[in-house]
Protein backbone atom coordinates (compact mmCIF):
# COMPACT_ATOMS: atom_id res chain seq x y z
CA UNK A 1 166.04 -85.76 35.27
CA UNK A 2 169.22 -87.76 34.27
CA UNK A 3 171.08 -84.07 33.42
CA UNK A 4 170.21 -82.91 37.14
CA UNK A 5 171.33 -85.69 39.47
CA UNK A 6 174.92 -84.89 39.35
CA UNK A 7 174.07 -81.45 41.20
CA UNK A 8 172.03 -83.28 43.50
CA UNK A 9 174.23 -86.00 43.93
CA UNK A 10 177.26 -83.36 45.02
CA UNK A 11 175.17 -81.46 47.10
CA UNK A 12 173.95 -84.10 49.30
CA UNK A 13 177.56 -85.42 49.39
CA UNK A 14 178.64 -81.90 51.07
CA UNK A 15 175.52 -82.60 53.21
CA UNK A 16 176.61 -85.99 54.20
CA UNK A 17 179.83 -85.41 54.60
CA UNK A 18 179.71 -82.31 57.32
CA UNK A 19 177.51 -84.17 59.34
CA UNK A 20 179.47 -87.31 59.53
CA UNK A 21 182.43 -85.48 60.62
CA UNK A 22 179.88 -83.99 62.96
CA UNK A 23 178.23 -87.19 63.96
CA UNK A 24 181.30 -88.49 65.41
CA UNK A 25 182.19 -86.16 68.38
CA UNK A 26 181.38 -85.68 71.84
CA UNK A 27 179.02 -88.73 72.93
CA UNK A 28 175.23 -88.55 73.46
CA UNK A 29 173.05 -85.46 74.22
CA UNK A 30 170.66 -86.39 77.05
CA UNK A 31 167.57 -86.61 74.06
CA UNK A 32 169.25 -89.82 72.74
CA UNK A 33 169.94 -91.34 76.00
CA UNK A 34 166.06 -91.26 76.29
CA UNK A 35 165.30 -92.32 72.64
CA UNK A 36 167.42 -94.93 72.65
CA UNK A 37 165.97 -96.17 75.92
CA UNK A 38 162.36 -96.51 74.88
CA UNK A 39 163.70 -98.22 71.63
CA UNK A 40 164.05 -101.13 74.54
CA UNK A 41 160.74 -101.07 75.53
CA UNK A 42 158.50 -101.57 71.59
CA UNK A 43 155.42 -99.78 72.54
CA UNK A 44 152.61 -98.07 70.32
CA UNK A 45 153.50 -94.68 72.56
CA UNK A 46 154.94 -92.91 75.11
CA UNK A 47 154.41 -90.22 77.89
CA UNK A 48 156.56 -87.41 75.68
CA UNK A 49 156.08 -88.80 71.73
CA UNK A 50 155.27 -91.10 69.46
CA UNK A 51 156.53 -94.48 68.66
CA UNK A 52 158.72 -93.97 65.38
CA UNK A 53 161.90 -92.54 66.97
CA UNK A 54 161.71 -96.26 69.07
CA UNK A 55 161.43 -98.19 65.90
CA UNK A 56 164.56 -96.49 64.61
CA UNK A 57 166.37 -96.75 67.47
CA UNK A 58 165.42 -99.99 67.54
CA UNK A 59 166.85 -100.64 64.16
CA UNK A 60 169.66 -98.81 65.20
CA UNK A 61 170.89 -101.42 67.54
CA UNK A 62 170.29 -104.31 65.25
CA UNK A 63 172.56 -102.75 62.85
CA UNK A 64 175.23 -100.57 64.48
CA UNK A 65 174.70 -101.90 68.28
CA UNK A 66 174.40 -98.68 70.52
CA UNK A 67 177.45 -96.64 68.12
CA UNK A 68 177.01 -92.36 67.91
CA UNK A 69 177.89 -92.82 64.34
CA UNK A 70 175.71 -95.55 63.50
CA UNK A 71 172.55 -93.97 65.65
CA UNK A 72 173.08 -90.40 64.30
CA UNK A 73 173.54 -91.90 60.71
CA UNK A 74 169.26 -91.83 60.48
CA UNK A 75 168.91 -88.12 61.24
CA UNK A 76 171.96 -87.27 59.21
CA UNK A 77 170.07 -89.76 56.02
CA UNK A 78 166.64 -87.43 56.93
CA UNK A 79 168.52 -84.39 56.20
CA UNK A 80 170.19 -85.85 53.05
CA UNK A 81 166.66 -86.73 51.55
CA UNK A 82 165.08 -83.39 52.77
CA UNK A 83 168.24 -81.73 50.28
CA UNK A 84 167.00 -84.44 47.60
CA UNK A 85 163.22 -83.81 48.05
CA UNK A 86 163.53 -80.00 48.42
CA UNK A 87 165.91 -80.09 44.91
CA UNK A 88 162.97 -82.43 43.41
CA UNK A 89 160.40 -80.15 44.29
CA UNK A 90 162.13 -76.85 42.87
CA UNK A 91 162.02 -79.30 39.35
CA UNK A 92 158.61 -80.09 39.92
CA UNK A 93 157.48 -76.67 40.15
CA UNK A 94 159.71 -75.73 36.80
CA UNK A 95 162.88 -74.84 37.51
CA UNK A 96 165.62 -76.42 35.77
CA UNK A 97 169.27 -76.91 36.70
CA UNK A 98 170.52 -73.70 38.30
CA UNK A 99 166.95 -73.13 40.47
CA UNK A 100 167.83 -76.98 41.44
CA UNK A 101 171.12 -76.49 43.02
CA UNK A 102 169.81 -72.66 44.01
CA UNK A 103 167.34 -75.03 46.32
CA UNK A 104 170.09 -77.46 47.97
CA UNK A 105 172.52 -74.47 48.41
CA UNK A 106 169.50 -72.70 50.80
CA UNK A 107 168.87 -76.24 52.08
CA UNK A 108 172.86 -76.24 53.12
CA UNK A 109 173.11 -72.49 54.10
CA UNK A 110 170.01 -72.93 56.53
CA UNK A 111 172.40 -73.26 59.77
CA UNK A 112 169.53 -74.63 61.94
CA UNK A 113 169.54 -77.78 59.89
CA UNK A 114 173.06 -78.78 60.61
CA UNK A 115 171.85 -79.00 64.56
CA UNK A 116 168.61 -81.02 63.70
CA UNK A 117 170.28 -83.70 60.88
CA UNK A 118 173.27 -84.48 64.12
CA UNK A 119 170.89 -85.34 66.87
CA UNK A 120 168.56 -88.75 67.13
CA UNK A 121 165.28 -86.98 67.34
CA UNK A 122 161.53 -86.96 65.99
CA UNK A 123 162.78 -83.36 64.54
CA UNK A 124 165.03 -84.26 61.56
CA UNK A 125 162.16 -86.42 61.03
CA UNK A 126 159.23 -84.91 61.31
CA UNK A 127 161.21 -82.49 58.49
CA UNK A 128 161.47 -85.18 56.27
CA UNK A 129 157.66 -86.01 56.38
CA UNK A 130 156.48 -82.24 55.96
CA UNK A 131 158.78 -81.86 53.18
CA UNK A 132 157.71 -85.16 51.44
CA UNK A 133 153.95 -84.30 52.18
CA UNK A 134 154.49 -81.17 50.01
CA UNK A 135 156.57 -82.99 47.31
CA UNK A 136 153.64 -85.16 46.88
CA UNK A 137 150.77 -82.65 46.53
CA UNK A 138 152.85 -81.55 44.05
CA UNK A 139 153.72 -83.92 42.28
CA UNK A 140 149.62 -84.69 41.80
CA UNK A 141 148.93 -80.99 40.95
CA UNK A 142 151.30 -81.75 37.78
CA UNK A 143 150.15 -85.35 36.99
CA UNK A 144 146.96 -85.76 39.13
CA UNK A 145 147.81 -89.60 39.41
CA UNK A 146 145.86 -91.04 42.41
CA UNK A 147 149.16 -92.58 43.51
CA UNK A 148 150.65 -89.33 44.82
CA UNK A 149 147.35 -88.95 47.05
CA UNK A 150 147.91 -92.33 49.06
CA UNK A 151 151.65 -91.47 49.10
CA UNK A 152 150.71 -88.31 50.99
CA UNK A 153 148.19 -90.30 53.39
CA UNK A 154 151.34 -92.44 54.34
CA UNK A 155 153.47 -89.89 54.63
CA UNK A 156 151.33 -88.53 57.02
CA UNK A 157 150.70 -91.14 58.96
CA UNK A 158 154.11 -92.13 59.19
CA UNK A 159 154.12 -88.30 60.79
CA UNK A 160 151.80 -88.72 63.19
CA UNK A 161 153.57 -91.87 64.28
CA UNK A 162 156.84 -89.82 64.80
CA UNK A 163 155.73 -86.02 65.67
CA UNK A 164 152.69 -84.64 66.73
CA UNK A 165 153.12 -80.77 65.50
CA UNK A 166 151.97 -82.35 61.96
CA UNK A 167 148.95 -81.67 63.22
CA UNK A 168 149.44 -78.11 62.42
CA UNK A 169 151.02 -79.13 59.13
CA UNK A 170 148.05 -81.24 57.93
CA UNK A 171 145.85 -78.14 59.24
CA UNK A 172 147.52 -75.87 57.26
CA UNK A 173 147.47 -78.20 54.14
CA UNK A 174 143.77 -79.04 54.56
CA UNK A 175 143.09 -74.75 54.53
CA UNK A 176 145.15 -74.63 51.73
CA UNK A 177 143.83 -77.09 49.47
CA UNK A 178 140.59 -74.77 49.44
CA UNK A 179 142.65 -72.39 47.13
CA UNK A 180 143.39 -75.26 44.55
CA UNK A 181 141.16 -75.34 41.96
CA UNK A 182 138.17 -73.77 43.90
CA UNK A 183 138.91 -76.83 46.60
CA UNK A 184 137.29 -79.30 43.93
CA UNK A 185 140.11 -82.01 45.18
CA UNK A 186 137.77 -82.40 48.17
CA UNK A 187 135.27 -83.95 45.77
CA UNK A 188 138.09 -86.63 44.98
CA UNK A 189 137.28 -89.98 47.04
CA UNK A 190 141.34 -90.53 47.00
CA UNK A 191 142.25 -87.71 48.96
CA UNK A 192 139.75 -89.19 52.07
CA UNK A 193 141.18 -92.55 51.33
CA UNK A 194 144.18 -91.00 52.06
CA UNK A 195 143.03 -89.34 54.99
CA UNK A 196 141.60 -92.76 55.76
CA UNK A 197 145.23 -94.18 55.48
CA UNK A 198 147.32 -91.89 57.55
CA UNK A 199 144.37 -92.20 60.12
CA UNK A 200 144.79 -96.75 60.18
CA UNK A 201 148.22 -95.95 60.38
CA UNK A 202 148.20 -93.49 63.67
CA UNK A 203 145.19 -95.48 64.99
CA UNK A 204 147.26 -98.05 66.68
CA UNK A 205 148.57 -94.99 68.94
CA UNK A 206 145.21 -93.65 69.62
CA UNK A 207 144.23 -96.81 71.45
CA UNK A 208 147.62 -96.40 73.12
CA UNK A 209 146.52 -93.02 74.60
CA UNK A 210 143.32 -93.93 75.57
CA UNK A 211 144.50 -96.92 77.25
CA UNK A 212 146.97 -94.43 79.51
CA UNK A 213 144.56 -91.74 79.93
CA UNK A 214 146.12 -89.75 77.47
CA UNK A 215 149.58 -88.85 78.74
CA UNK A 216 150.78 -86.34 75.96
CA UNK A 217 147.63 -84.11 77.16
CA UNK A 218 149.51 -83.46 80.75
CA UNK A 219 152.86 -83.48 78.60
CA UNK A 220 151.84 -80.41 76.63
CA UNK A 221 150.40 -79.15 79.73
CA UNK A 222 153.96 -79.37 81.20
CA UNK A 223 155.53 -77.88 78.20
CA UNK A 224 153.73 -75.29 78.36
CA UNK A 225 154.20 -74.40 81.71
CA UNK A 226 158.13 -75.29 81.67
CA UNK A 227 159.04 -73.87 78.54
CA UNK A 228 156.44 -72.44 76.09
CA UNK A 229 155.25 -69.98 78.87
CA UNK A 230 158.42 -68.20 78.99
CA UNK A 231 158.85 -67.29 75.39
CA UNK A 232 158.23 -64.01 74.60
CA UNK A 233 155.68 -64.15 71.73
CA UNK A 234 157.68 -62.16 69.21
CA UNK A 235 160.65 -64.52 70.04
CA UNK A 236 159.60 -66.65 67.45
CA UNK A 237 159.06 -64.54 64.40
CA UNK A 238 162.60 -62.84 65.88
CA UNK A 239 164.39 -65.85 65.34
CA UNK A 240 163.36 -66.56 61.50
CA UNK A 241 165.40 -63.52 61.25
CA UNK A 242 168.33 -64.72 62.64
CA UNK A 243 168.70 -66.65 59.31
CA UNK A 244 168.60 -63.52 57.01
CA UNK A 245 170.01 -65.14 53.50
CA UNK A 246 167.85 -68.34 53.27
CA UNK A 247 165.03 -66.25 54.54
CA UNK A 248 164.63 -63.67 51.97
CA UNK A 249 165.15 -66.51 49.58
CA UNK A 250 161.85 -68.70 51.34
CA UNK A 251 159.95 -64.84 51.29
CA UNK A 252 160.80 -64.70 47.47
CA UNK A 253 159.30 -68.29 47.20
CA UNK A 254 156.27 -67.47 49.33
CA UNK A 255 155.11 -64.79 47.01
CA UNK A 256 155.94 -66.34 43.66
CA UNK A 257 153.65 -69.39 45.32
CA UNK A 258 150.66 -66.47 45.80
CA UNK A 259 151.08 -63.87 43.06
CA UNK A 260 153.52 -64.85 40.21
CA UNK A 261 151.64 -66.41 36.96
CA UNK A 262 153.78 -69.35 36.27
CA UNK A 263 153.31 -71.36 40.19
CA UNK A 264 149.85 -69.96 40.65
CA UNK A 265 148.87 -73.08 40.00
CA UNK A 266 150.79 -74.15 43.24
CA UNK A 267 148.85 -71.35 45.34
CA UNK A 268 147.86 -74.17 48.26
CA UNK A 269 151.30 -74.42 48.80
CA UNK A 270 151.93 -70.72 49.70
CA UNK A 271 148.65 -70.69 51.94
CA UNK A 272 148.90 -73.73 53.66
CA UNK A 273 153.24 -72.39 54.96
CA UNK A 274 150.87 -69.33 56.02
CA UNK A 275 148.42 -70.85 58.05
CA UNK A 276 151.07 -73.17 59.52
CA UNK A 277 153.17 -70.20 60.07
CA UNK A 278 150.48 -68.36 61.77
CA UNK A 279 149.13 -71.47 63.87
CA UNK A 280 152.63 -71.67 65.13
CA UNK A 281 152.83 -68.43 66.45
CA UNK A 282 149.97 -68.40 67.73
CA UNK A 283 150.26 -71.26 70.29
CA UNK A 284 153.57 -69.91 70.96
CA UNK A 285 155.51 -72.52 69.76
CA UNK A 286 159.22 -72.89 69.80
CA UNK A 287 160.62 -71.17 66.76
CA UNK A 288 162.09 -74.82 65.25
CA UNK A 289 158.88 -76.43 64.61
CA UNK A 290 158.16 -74.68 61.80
CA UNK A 291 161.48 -74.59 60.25
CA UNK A 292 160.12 -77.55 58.19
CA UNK A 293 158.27 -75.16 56.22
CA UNK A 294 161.67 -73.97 54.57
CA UNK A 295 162.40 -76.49 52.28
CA UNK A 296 159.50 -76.03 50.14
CA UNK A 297 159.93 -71.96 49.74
CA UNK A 298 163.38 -72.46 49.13
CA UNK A 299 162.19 -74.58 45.87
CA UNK A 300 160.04 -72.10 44.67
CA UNK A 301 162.27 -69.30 45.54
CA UNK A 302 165.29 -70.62 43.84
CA UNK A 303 162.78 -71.03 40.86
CA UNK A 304 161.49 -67.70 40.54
CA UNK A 305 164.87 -66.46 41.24
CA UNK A 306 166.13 -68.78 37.98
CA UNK A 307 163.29 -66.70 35.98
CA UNK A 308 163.87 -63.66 37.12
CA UNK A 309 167.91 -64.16 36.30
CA UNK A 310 167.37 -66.34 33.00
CA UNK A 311 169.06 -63.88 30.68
CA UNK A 312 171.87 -63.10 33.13
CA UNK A 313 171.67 -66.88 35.12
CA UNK A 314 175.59 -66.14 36.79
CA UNK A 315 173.74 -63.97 39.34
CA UNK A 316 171.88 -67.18 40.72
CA UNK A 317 175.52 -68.72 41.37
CA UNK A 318 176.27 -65.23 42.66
CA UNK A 319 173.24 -65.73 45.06
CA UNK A 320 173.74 -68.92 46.18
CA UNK A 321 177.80 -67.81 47.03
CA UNK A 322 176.20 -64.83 49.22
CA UNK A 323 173.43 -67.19 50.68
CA UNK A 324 175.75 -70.35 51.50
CA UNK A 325 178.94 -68.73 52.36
CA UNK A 326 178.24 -66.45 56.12
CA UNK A 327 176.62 -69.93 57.21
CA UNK A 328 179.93 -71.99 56.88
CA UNK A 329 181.53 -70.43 59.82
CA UNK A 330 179.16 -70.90 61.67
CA UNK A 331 178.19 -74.98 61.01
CA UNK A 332 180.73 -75.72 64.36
CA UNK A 333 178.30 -74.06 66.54
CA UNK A 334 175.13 -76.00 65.07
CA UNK A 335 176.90 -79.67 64.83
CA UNK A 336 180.09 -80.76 66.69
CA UNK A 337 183.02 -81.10 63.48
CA UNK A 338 185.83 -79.99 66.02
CA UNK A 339 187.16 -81.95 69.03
CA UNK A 340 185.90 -80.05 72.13
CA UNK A 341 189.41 -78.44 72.87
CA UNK A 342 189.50 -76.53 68.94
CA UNK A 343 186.14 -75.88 69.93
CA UNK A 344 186.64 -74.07 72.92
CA UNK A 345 189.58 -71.94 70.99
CA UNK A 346 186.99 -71.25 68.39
CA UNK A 347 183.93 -69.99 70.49
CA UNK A 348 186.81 -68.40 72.45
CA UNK A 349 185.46 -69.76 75.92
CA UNK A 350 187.58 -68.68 78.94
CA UNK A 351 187.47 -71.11 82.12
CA UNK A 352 185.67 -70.29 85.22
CA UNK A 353 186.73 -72.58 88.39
CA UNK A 354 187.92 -75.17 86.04
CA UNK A 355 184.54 -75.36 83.85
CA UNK A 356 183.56 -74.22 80.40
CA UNK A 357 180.10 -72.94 79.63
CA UNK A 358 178.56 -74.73 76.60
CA UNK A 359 175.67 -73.97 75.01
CA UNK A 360 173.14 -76.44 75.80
CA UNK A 361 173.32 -78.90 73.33
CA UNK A 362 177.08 -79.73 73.55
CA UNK A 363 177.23 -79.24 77.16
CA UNK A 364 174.33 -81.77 77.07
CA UNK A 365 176.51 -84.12 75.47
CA UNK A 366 179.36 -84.28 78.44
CA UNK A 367 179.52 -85.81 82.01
CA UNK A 368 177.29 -89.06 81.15
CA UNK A 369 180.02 -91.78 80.60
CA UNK A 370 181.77 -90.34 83.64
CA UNK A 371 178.84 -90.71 85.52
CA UNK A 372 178.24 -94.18 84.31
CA UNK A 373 182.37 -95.01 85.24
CA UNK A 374 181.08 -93.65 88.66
CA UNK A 375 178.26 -95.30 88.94
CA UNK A 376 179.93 -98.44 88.29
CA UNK A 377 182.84 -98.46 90.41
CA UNK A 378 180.27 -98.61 93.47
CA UNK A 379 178.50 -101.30 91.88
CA UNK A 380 181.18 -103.50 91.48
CA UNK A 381 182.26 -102.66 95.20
CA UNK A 382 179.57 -104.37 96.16
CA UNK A 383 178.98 -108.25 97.47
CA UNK A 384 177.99 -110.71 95.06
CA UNK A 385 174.53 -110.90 97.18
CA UNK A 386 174.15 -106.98 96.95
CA UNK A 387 174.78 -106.63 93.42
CA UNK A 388 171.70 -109.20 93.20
CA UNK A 389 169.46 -106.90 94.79
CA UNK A 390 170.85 -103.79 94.24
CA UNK A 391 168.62 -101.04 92.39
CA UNK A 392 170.13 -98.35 90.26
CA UNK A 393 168.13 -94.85 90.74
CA UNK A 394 168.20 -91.83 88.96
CA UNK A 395 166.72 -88.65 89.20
CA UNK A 396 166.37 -87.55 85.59
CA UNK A 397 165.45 -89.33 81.92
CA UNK A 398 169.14 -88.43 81.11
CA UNK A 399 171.51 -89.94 84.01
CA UNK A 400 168.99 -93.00 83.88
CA UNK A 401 168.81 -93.30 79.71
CA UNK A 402 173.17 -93.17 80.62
CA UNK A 403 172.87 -95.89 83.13
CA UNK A 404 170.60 -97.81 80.45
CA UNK A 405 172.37 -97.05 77.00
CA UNK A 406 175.86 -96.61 78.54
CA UNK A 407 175.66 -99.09 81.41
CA UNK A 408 175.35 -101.66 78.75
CA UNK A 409 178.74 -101.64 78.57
CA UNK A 410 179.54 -101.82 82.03
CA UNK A 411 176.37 -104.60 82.57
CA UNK A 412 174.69 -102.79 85.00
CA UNK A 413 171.56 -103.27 85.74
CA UNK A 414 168.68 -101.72 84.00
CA UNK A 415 168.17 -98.17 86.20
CA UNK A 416 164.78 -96.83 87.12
CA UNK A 417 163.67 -93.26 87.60
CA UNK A 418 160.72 -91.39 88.34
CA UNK A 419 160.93 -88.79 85.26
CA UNK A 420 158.87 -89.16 81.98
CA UNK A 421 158.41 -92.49 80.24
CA UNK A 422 161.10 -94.26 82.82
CA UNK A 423 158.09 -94.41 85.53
CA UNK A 424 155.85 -96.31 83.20
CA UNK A 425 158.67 -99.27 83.49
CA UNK A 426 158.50 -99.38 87.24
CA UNK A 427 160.37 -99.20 90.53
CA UNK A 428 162.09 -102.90 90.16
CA UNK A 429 162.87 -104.76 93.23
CA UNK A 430 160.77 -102.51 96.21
CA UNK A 431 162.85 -105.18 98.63
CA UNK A 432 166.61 -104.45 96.91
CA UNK A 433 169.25 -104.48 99.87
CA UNK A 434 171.06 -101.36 97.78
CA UNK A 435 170.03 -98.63 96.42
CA UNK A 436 172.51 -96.57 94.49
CA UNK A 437 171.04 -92.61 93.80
CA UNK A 438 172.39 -90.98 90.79
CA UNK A 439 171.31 -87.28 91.11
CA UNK A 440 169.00 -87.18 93.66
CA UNK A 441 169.05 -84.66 96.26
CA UNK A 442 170.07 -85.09 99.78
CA UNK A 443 166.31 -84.60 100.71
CA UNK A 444 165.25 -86.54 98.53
CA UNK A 445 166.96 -89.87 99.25
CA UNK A 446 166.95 -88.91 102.84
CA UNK A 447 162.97 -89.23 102.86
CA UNK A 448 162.82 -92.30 101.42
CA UNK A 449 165.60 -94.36 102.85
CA UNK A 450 166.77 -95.12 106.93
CA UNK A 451 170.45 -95.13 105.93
CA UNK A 452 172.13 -92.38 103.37
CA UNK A 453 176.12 -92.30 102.50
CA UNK A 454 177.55 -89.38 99.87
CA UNK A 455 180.00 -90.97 98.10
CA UNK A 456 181.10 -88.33 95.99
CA UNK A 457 179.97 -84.79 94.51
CA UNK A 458 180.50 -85.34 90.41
CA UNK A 459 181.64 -82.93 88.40
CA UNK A 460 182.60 -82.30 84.79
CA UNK A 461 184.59 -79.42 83.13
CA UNK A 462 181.74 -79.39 80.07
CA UNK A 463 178.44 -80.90 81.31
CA UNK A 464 175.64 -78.73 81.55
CA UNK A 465 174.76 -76.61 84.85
CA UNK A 466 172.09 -79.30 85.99
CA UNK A 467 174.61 -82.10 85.45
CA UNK A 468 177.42 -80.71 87.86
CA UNK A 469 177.98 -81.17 91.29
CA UNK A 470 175.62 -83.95 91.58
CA UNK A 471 175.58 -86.25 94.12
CA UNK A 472 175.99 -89.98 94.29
CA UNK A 473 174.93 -91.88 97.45
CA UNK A 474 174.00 -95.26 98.12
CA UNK A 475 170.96 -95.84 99.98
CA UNK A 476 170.02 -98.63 102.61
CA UNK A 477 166.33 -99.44 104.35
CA UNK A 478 163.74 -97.79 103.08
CA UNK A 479 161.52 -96.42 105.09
CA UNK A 480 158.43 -96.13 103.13
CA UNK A 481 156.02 -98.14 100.96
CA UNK A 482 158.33 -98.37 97.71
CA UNK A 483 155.09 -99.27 95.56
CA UNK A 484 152.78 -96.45 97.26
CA UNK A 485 155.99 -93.95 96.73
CA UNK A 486 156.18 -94.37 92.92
CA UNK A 487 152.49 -94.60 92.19
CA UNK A 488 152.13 -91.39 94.65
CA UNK A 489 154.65 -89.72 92.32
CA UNK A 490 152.31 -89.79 88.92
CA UNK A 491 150.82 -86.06 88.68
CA UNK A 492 154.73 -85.25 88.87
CA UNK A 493 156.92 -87.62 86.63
CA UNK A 494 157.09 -84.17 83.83
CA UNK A 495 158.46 -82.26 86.42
């Protein structure tokens, strides 16, 4: 191992290195607001995920206080190991040093990456854990050490605990496992022990679900209807192929795992990406989730591709210069390593009534600390008696996870809002003398409250669509039963 570490070791230094540089523009995307704001409230669950993320964000604050380098330094760390694992795996299945950095140049050339290792999210994560998962299985079809087993039973609890599309994942392993050895590991008592494992370790979120009637069923019922409804069913097999390079690299990988005499022994591996594949498509899912799937054909591909090349091995570096290089101009669209005015010249955005349009993730990223800077200057307008019972509202998880994450340093007062996990906390003080609206529309606030002043219309030159022209009023006497209002509002708070 000693001779290969030096390729790994510079390959996950390129990693690190373009996402720090990445890591340290713009300011939060709307996600983190809302990760970081259940990190403040430890639970064993919440309405839209699991508890992991809150852990880490959790962690995050102890360490680097509420920093975008020091948050987006965990997701940036997932993607480093997910380089390591997937250049550990392509030596576990045989290659040697030129199928090894083959494996981390597809794991740097795969564009989508660069977008999921910048943000704070259960995706870079849940990567990690189906990559590790298959390093594991692995690494006890070579040795068949026990150890390996309850290594993959953690790993996939630790999975459950941060993403629930392992589901599929563990599905697809559990099919494929049938095609290893005739499926005689299901007559080994450590591989249930392991299943016993992950299963203690999600358990604690199970009772958390039962105990809220289940919230992530009316979740997916909302994704569904919001967002998985209005993809076109080939969209996602269309969008593997937006990736060509890396692709026909995992597509070499997948067949050497099915066909080719030296990994037949690693069959599983190829059925189990199929099934999960399939599964995918077939609850028409969004094309990322099963871009964890990747790392592992990249391994195998880069090794058959070392075979296939071994008397003429410069054509693997030739590969990996055809597969790594289109991707590099294109890394400033997936993570943000130019200051918003190069990066405007570079996507050669033209101005429309003083605005730029975005794409969604960086334009997600704009307009909150002005909001905040807003929010505050009313605030502190107010009496010492009115800032004691004054009540920060907002209309969606990301203005209120600004007021919360943001407002810190301002010290506002904790915000509430009726969207997502932000209802479970509550309404605050139903008698407040204030109430300043962040978002909410004139209707809205109007049918709630006796008294209703606009203070201003905000805008921003780079914040998404739904985050422009927002209004900010403060609000006096309500006029209805603040308690019976926000439990009224359940069937409604994924809206």
């Amino acid at each position: 191992m000693k001779k290969y570490v030096s390729i790994i070791l510079t390959l996950s230094l390129v990693k690190l290195i373009i996402q720090w540089l990445g890591n340290r523009n713009y300011g939060f995307h709307r996600d983190e607001l809302l990760h970081l704001s259940v990190s403040e409230h430890l639970s064993w669950g919440y309405m839209e995920f699991p508890p992991f993320i809150a852990f880490l964000g959790k962690i995050s604050y102890w360490l680097f206080d509420y920093s975008l380098l020091g948050v987006r330094l965990f997701p940036t760390l997932a993607g480093v190991g997910i380089l390591i694992v997937c250049c550990l795996i392509a030596k576990e299945l045989g290659g040697t040093s030129k199928a090894i950095f083959l494996a981390g140049i597809c794991t740097l050339a795969f564009l989508p990456f660069y977008r999921n290792h910048t943000l704070f999210q259960p995706v870079a994560f849940d990567q990690l854990f189906w990559t590790l998962g298959f390093y594991f299985i692995i690494k006890f079809m070579n040795s068949q050490h026990k150890k390996f087993l309850i290594l993959f039973g953690i790993t996939l609890g630790l999975g459950l605990m941060n993403k629930y599309t392992i589901i599929v994942w563990a599905f697809g392993v559990f099919i494929g496992l049938f095609f290893y050895q005739k499926g005689n590991l299901f007559k080994n008592k450590w591989l249930y022990i392991a299943a016993l494992l992950a299963f203690l370790i999600f358990l604690p979120n199970i009772f958390w679900q039962a105990q809220n009637d289940f919230p992530i069923l009316k979740h997916l019922q909302a994704l569904k209807d919001h967002q998985l409804d209005d993809i076109h069913p080939m969209d996602f097999g269309l969008e593997q192929l937006e990736y060509p390079f890396t692709l026909l690299i995992s597509l070499v990988g997948l067949v050497a795992l099915l066909v080719d005499k030296n990994l037949k022994k690693y069959k599983a591996i190829g059925v189990a990406t199929i099934v999960i594949f399939s599964t995918m498509w077939f609850l028409n899912s969004k094309a990322y989730y099963v871009f964890a799937i990747y790392p592992v054909l990249f391994a195998s591909g880069a090794v058959k591709i070392e075979a296939l090349f071994l008397k003429k091995p410069v054509w693997v570096y030739v590969i990996a210069l055809i597969t790594l290089a289109p991707s590099v101009f294109f890394i400033p669209e997936l993570t943000p390593i130019l200051p918003i005015e190069k990066y405007v010249t570079y996507a050669q955005l033209e101005s429309e009534n003083g605005r730029f349009e975005l794409k969604g993730d960086y334009a997600d990223m704009f307009g909150w600390e002005s909001q905040v800077q807003l929010v505050d200057s009313v605030y502190q307008s107010l009496s010492v008696q009115e800032k004691n019972n004054c009540v920060l509202w907002a209309e969606n998880y990301g203005e209120a996870g600004a007021l919360k994450i943001i407002g810190k340093k301002y010290k506002l007062p904790n915000p509430i809002s009726r969207h997502g996990s932000f209802w479970t906390w509550g309404f605050g003080n139903k008698n407040a003398d204030v109430w300043i609206s962040l978002g909410n529309e004139k209707e809205s606030v109007e049918s709630v409250f006796e008294e209703v002043e606009l203070v201003k219309i905000i805008t921003h030159k780079y914040a998404i669509g739904e985050e422009n022209g927002i209004p900010l009023y403060i609000c006096r006497k309500p006029k209805v039963d603040i308690e019976k209002w926000w439990k009224d509002y359940e069937d409604h708070i994924f809206d």
